[in-house]
C-alpha atoms as a PDB file:
ATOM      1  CA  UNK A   1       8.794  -1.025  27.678  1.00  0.00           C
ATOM      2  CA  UNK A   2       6.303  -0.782  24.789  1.00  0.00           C
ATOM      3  CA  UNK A   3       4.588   2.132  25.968  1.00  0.00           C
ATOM      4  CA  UNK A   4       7.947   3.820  26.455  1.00  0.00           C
ATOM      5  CA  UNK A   5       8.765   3.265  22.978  1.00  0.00           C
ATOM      6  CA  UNK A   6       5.841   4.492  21.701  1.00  0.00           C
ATOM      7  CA  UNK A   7       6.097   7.666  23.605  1.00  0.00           C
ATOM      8  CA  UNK A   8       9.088   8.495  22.368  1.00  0.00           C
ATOM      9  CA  UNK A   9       8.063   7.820  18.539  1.00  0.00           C
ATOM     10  CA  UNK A  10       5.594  10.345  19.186  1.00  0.00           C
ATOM     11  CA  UNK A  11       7.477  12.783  21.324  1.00  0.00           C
ATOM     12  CA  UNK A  12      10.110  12.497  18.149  1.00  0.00           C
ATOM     13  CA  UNK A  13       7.847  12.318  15.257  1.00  0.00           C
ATOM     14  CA  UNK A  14       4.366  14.287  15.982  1.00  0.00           C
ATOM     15  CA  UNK A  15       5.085  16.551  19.076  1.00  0.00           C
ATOM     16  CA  UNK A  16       1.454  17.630  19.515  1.00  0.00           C
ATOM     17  CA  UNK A  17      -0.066  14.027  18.935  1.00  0.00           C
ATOM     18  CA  UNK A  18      -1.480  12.356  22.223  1.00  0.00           C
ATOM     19  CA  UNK A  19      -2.087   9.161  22.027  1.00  0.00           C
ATOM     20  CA  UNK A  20      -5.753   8.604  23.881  1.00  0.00           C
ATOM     21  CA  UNK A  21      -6.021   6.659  26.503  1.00  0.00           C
ATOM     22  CA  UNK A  22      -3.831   3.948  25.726  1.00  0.00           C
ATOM     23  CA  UNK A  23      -0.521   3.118  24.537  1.00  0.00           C
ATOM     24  CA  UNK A  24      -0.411  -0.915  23.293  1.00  0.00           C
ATOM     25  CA  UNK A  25      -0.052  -2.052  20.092  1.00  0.00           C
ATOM     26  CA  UNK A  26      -3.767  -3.816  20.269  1.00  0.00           C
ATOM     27  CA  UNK A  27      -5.721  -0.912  21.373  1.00  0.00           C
ATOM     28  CA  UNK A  28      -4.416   1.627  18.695  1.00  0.00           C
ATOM     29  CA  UNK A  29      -4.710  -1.618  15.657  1.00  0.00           C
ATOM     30  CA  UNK A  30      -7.988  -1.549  17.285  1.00  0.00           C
ATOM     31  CA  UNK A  31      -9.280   2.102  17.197  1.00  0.00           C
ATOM     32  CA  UNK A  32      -7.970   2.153  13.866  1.00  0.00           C
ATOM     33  CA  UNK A  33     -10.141  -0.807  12.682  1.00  0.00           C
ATOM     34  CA  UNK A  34     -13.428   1.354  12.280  1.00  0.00           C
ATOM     35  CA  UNK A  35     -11.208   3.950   9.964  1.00  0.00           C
ATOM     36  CA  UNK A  36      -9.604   1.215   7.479  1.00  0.00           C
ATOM     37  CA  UNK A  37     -12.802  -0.498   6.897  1.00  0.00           C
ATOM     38  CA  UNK A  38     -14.770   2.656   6.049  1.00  0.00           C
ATOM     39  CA  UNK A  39     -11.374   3.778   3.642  1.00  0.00           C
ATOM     40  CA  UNK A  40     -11.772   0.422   1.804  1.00  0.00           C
ATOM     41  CA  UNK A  41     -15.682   0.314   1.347  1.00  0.00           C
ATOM     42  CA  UNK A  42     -15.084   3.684  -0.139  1.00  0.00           C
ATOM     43  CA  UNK A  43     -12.359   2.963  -2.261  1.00  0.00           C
ATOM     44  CA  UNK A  44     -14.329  -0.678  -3.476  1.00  0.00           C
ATOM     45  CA  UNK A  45     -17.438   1.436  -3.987  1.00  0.00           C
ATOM     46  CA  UNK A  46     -15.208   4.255  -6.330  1.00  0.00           C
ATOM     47  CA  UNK A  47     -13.808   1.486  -8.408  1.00  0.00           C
ATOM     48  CA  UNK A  48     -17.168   0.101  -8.171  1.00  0.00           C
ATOM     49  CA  UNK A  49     -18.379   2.964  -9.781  1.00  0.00           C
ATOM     50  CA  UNK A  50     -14.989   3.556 -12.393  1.00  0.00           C
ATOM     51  CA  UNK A  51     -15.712  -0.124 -13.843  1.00  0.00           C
ATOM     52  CA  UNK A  52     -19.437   0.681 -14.990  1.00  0.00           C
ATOM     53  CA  UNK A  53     -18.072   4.256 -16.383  1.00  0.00           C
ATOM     54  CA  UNK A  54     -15.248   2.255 -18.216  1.00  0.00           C
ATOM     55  CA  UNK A  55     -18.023  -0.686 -19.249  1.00  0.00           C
ATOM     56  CA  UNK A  56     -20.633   2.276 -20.680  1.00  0.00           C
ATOM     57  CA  UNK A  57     -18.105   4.120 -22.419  1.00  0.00           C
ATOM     58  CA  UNK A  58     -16.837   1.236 -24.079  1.00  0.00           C
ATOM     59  CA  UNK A  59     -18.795   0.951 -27.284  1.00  0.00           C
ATOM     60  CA  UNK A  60     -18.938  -2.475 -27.514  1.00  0.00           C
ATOM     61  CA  UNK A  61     -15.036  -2.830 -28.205  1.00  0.00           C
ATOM     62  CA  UNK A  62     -14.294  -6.823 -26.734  1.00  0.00           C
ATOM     63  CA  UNK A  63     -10.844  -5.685 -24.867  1.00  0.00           C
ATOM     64  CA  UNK A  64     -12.696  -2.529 -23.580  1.00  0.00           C
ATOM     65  CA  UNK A  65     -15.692  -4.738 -22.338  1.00  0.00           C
ATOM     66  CA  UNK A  66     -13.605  -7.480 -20.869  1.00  0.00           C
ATOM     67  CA  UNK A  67     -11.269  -4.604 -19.090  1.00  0.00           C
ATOM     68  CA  UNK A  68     -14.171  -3.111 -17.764  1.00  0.00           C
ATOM     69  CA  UNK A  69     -15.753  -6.587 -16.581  1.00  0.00           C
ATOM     70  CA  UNK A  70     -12.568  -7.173 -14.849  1.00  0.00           C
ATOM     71  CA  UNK A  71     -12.255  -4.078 -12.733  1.00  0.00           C
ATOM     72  CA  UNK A  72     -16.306  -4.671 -11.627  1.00  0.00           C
ATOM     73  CA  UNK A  73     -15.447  -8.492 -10.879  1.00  0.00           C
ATOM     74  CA  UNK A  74     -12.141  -7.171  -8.767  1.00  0.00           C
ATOM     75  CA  UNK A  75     -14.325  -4.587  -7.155  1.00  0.00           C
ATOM     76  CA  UNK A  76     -16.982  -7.464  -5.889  1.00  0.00           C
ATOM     77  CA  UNK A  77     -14.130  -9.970  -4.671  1.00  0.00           C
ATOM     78  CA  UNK A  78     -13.077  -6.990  -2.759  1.00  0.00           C
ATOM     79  CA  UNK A  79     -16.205  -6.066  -1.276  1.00  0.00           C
ATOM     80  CA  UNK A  80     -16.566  -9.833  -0.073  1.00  0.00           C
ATOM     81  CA  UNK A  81     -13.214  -9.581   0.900  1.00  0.00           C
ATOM     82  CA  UNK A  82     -13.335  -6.798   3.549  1.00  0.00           C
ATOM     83  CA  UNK A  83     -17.060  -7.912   4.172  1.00  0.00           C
ATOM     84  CA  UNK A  84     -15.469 -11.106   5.192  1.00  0.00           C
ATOM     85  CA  UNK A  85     -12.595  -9.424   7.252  1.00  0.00           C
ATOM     86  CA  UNK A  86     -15.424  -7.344   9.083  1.00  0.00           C
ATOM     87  CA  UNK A  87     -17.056 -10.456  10.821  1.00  0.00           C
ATOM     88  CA  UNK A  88     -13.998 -12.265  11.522  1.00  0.00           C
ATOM     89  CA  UNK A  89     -12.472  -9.847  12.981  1.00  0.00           C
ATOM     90  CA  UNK A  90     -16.433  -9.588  14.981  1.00  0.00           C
ATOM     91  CA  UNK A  91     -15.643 -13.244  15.472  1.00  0.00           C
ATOM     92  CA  UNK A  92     -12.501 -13.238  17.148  1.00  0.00           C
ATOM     93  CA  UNK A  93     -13.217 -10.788  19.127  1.00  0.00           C
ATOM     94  CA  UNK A  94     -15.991 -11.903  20.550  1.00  0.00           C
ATOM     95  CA  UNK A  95     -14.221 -15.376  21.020  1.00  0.00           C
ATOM     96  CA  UNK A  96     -11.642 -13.899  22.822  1.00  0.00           C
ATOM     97  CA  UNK A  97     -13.931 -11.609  24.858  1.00  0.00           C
ATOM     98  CA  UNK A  98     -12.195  -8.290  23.264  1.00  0.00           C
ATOM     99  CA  UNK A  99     -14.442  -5.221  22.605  1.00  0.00           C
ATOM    100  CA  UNK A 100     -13.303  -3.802  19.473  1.00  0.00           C
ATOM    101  CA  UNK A 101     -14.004  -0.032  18.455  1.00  0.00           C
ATOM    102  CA  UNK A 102     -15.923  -1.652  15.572  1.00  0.00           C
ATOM    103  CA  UNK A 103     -18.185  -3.440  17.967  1.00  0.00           C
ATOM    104  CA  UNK A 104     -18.825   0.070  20.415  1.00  0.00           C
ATOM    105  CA  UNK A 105     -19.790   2.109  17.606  1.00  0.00           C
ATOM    106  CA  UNK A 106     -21.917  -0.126  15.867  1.00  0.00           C
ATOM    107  CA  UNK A 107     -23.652  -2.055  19.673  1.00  0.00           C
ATOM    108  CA  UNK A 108     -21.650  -5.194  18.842  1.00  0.00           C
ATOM    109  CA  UNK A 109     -20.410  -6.779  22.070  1.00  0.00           C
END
């Protein structure tokens, strides 16, 4: 039934779109896992990066400091944060004896 469905999303919505090998839920979640964590170390590293600009530029001014302080401490919670996610995600995974994409491309099994 699920595959179905799906099938018929993409026969509607993206005509020349094949889904690859598999149609569940899981496995596409699960080949996009690799994506999303590479899209949020990039975005952690660019605000990363837009704190210490902000920080530099802000001649000493207390609200500027303490702004810029806040975006670098955000930035690190985040980092943690999908750090974190990564292994659990490793975790579970290997608990439940799933091979994620994550796992394949970096050896992980």
């Amino acid at each position: 039934m699920l595959a179905q469905n799906l099938e018929e999303i993409q026969r509607l919505g993206l005509p020349d779109f094949k889904f690859v090998g598999s149609s569940s839920i899981g496995e596409i979640i699960s080949s996009l896992l690799p994506y999303l964590f590479t899209g949020a170390g990039l975005l952690l590293l660019l605000y990363l990066i837009f704190g210490g600009l902000q920080l530099m530029t802000s001649r000493g001014d207390p609200k500027a400091v303490q702004s810029a302080q806040g975006k670098i401490t955000g930035a690190l919670i985040g980092f943690l944060i999908v750090f974190a996610s990564y292994w659990i995600v490793q975790i579970v995974a290997s608990i439940l004896g799933l091979q994620t994409s994550v796992g394949k491309i970096f050896g992980i099994q």
